[in-house]
N, C-alpha and C. Protein backbone atom coordinates (compact mmCIF):
# COMPACT_ATOMS: atom_id res chain seq x y z
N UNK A 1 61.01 15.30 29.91
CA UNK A 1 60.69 15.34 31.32
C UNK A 1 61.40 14.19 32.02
N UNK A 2 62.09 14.01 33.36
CA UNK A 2 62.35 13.34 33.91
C UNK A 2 62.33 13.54 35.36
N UNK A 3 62.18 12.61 36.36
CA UNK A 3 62.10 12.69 37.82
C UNK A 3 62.99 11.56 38.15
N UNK A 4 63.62 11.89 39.06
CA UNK A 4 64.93 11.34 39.91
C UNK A 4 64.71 11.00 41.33
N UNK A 5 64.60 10.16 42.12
CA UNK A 5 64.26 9.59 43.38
C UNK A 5 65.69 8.94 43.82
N UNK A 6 65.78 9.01 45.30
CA UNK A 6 66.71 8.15 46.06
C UNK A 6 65.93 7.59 47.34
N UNK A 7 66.13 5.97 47.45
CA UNK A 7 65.52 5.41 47.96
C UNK A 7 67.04 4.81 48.66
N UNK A 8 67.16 5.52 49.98
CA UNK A 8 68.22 5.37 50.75
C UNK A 8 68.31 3.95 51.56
N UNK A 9 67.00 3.36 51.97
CA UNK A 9 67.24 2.54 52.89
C UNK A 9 67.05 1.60 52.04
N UNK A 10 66.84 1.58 51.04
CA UNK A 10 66.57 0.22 49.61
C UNK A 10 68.28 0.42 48.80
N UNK A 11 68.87 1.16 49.21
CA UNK A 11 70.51 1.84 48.85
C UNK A 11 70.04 1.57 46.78
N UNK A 12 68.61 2.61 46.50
CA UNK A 12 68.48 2.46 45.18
C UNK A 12 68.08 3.55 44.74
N UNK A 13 68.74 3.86 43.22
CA UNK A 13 68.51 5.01 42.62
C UNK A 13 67.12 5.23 41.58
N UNK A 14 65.98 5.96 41.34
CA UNK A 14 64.98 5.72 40.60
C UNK A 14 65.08 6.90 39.62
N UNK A 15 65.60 6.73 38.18
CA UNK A 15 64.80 7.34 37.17
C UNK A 15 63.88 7.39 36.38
N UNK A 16 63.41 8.03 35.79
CA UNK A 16 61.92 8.25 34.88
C UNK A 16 62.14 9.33 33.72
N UNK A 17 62.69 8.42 32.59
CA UNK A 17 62.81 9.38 31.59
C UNK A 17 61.35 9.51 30.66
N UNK A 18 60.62 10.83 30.10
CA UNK A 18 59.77 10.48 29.37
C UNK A 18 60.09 11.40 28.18
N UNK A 19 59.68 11.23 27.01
CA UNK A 19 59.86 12.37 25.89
C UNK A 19 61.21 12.56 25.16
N UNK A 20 61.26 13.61 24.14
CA UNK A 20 62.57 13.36 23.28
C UNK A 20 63.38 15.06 24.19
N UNK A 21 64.59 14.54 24.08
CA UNK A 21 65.13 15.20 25.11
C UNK A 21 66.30 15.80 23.75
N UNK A 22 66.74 16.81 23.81
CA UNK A 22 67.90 17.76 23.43
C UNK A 22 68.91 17.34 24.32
N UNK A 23 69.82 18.10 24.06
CA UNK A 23 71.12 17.38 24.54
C UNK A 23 71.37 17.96 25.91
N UNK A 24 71.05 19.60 25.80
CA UNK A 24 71.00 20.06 26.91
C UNK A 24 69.92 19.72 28.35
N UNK A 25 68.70 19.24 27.89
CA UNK A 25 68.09 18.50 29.07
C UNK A 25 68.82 17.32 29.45
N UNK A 26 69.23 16.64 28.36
CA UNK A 26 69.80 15.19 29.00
C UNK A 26 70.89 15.10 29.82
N UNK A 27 72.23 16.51 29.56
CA UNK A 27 73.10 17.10 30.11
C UNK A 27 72.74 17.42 31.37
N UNK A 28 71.69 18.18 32.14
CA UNK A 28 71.03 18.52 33.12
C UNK A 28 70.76 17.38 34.01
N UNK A 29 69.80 16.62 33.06
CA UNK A 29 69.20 15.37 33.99
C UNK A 29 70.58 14.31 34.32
N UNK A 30 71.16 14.21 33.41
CA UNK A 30 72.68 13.77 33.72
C UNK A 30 73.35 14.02 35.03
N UNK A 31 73.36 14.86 34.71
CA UNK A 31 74.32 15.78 35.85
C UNK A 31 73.63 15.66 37.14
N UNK A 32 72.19 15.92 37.74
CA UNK A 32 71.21 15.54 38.69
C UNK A 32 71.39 13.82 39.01
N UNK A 33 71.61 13.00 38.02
CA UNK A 33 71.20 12.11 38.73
C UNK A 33 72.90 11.64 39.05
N UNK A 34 73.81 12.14 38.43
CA UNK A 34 75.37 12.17 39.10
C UNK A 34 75.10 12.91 40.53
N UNK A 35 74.59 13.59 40.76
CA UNK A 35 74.46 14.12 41.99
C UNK A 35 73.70 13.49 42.92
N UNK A 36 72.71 12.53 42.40
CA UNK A 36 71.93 12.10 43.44
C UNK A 36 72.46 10.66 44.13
N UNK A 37 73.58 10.27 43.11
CA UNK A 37 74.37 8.91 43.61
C UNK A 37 74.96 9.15 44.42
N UNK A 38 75.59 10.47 44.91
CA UNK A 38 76.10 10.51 45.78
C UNK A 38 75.80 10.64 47.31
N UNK A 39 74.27 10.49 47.48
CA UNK A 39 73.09 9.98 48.52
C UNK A 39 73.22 8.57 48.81
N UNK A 40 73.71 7.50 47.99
CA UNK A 40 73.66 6.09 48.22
C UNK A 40 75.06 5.90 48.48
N UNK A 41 75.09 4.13 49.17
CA UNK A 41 76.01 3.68 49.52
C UNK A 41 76.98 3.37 47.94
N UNK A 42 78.12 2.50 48.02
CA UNK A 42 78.44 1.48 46.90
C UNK A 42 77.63 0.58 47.49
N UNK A 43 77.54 -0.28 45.82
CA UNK A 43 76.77 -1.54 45.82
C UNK A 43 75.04 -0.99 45.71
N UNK A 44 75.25 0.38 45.71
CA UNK A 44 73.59 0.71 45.06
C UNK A 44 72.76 0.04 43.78
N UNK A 45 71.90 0.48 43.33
CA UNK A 45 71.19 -0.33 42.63
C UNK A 45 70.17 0.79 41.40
N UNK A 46 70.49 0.85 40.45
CA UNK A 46 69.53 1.79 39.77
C UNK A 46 68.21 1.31 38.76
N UNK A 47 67.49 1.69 39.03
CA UNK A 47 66.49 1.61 38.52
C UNK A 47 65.90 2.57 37.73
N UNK A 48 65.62 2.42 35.78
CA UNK A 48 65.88 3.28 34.80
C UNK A 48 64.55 3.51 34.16
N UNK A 49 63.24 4.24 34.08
CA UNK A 49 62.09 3.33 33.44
C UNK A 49 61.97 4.54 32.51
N UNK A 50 62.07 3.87 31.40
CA UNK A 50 62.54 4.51 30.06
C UNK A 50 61.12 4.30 29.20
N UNK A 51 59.99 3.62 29.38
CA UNK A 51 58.95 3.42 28.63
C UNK A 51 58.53 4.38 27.96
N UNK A 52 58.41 5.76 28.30
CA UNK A 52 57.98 6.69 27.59
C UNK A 52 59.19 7.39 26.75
N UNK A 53 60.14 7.08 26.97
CA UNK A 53 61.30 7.90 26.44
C UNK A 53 61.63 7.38 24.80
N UNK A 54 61.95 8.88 24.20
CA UNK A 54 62.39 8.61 22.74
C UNK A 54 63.54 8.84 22.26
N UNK A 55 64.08 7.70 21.58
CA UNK A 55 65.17 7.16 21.24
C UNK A 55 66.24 8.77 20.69
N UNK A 56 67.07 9.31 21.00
CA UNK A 56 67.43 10.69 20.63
C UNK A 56 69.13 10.21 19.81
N UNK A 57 69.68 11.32 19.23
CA UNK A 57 70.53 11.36 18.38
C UNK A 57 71.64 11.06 19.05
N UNK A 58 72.87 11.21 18.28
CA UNK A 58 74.18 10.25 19.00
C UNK A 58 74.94 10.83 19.78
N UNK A 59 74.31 12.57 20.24
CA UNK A 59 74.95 13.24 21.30
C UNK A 59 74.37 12.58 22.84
N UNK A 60 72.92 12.70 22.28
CA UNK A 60 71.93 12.34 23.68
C UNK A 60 72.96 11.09 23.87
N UNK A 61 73.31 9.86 23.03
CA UNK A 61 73.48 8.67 23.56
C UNK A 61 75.15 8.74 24.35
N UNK A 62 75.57 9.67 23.87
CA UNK A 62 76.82 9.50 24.53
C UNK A 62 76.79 10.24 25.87
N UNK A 63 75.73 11.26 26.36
CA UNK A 63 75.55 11.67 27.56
C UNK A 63 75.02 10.46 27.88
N UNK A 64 74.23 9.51 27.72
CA UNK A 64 73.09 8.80 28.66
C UNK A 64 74.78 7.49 29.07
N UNK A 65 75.79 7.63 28.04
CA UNK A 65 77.02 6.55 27.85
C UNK A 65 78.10 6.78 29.86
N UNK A 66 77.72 8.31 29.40
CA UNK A 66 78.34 9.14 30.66
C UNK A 66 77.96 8.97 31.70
N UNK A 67 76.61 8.97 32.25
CA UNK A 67 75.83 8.71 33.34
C UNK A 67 76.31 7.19 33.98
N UNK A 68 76.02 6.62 32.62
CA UNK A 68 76.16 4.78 32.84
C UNK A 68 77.81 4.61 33.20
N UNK A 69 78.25 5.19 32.66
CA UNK A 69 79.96 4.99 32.94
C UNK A 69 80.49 5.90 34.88
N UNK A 70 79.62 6.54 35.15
CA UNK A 70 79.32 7.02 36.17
C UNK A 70 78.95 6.07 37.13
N UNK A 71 77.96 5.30 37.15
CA UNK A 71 77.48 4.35 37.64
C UNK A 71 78.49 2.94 38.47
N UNK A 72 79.22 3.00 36.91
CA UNK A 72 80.37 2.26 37.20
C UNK A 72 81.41 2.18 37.75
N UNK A 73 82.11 3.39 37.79
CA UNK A 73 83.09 4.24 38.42
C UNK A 73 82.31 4.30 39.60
N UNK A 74 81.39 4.63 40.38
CA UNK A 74 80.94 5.06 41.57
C UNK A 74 80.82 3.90 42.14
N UNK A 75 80.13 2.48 41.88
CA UNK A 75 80.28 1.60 42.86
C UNK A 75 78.67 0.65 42.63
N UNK A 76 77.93 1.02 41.45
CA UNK A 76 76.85 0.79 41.35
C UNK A 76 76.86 -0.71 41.40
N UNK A 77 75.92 -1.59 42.02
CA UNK A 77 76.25 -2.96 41.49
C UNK A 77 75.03 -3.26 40.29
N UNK A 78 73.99 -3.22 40.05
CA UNK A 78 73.33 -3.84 39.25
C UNK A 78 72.80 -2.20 38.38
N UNK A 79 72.48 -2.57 37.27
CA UNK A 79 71.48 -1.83 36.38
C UNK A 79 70.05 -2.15 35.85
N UNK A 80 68.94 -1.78 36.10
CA UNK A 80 67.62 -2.33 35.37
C UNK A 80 66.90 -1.42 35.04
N UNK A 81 66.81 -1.64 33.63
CA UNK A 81 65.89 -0.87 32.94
C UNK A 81 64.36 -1.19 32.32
N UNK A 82 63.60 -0.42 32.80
CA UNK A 82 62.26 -0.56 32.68
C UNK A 82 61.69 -0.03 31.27
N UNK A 83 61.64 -1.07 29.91
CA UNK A 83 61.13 -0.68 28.75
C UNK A 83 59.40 -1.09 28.24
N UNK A 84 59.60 -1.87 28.99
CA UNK A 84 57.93 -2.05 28.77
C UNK A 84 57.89 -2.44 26.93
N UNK A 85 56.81 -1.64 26.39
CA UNK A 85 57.09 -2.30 24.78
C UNK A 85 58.17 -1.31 23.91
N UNK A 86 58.61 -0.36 24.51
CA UNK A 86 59.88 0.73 24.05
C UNK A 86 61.30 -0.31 23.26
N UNK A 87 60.90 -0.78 22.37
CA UNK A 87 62.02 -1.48 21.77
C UNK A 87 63.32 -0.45 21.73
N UNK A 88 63.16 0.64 20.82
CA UNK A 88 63.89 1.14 20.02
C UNK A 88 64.61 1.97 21.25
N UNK A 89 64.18 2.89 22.19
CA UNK A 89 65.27 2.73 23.67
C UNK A 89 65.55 2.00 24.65
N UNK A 90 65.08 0.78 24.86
CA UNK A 90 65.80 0.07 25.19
C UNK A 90 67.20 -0.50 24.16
N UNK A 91 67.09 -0.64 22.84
CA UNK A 91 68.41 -0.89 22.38
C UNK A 91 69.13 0.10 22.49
N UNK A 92 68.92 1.39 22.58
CA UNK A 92 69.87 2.71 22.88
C UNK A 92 70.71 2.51 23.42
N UNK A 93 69.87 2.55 24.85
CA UNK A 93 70.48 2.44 26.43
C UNK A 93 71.09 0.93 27.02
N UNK A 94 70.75 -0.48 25.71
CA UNK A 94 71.66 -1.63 25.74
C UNK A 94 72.72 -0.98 25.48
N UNK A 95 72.80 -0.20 23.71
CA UNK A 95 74.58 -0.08 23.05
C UNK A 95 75.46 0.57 24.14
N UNK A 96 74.45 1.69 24.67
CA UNK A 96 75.50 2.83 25.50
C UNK A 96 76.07 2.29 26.85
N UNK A 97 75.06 1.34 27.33
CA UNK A 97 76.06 0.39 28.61
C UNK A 97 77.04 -0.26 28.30
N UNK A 98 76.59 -1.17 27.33
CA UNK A 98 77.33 -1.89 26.82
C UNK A 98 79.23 -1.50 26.77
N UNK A 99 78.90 0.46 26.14
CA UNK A 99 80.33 1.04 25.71
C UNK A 99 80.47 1.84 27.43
N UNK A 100 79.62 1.54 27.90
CA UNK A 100 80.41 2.49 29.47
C UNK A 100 80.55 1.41 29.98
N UNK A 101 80.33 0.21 29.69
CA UNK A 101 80.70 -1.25 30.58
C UNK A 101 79.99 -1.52 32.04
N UNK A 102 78.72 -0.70 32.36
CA UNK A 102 77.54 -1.09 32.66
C UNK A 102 77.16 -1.90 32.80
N UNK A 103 76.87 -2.74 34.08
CA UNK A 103 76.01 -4.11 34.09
C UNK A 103 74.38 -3.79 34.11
N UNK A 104 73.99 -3.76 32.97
CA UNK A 104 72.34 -3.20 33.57
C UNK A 104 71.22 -4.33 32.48
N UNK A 105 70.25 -4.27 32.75
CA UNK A 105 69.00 -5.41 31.90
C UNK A 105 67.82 -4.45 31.82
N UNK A 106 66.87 -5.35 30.95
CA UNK A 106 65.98 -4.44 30.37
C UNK A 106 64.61 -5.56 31.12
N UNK A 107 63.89 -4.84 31.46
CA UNK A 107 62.85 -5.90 32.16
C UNK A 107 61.19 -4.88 31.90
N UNK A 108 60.50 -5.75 32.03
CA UNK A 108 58.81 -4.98 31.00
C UNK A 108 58.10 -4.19 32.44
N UNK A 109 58.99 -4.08 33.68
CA UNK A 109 57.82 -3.30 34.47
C UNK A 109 58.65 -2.73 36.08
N UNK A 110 58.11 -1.97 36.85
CA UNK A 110 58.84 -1.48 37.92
C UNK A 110 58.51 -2.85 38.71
N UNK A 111 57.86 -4.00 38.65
CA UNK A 111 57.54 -4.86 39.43
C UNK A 111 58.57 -6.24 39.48
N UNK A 112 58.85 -6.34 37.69
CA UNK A 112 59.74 -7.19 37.66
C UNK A 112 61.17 -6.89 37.70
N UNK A 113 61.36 -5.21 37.95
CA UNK A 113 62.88 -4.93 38.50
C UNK A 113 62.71 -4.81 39.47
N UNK A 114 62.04 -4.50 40.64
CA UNK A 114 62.11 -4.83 42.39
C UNK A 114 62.50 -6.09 42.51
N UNK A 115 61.36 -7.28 41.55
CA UNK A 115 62.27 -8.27 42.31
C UNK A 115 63.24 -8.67 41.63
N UNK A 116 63.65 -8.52 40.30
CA UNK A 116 64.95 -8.64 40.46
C UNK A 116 65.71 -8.57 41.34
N UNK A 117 66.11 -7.58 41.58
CA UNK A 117 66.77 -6.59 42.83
C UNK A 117 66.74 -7.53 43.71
N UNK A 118 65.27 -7.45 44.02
CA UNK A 118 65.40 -8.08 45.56
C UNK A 118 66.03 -9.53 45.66
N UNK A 119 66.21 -9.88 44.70
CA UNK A 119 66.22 -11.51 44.73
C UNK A 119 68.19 -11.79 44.78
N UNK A 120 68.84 -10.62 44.16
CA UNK A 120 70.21 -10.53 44.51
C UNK A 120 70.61 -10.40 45.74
């Protein structure tokens, strides 16, 4: 399951991944939230909250690699990801930025990535 938000006048993107996803949902939700960047300015801001989400095989990671490399190419300036105690995807979604060259962080709550954010 996932839900996708654009928060236009905050120029920020909101995902919510939960559950183990096949390749073809992640392909989908992929593709949706490539579509929804194109609602924001450059210099947007995404916001990722992955707490419920389970760590999936090395197709899922190279779609989630795609999105993030998307991000980059489009104009995104910051990345934050919301893992809460989700160790094992948050290192996922570290390796796969890491290889789309992604600036993004892992932070324990939607409270302490606002202010992140806000504080840039």
């Amino acid at each position: 399951m996932y839900t996708i938000r654009v928060d236009a006048i905050k120029n920020r993107l909101y995902v919510t991944l939960a559950g183990y996803f096949t390749l073809e949902e992640m392909t989908r939700c992929g593709d949706e939230t490539i579509e929804a960047t194109a609602k924001l300015r450059p210099g947007y801001d995404v916001i990722t909250d992955i707490t419920q989400f389970k760590a999936g095989p090395p197709e899922v990671a190279k779609d989630i690699a795609r999105v993030q490399a998307h991000f980059r190419k489009s104009g995104a300036r910051q990345g934050v990801r919301i893992v809460g105690g989700n160790v094992v995807s948050g290192m996922q979604f570290r390796r796969t930025s890491a290889q789309a060259v992604y600036n993004s962080v892992n932070v324990p709550t939607l409270e302490a990535a606002e202010e992140l954010l806000n504080k840039l």
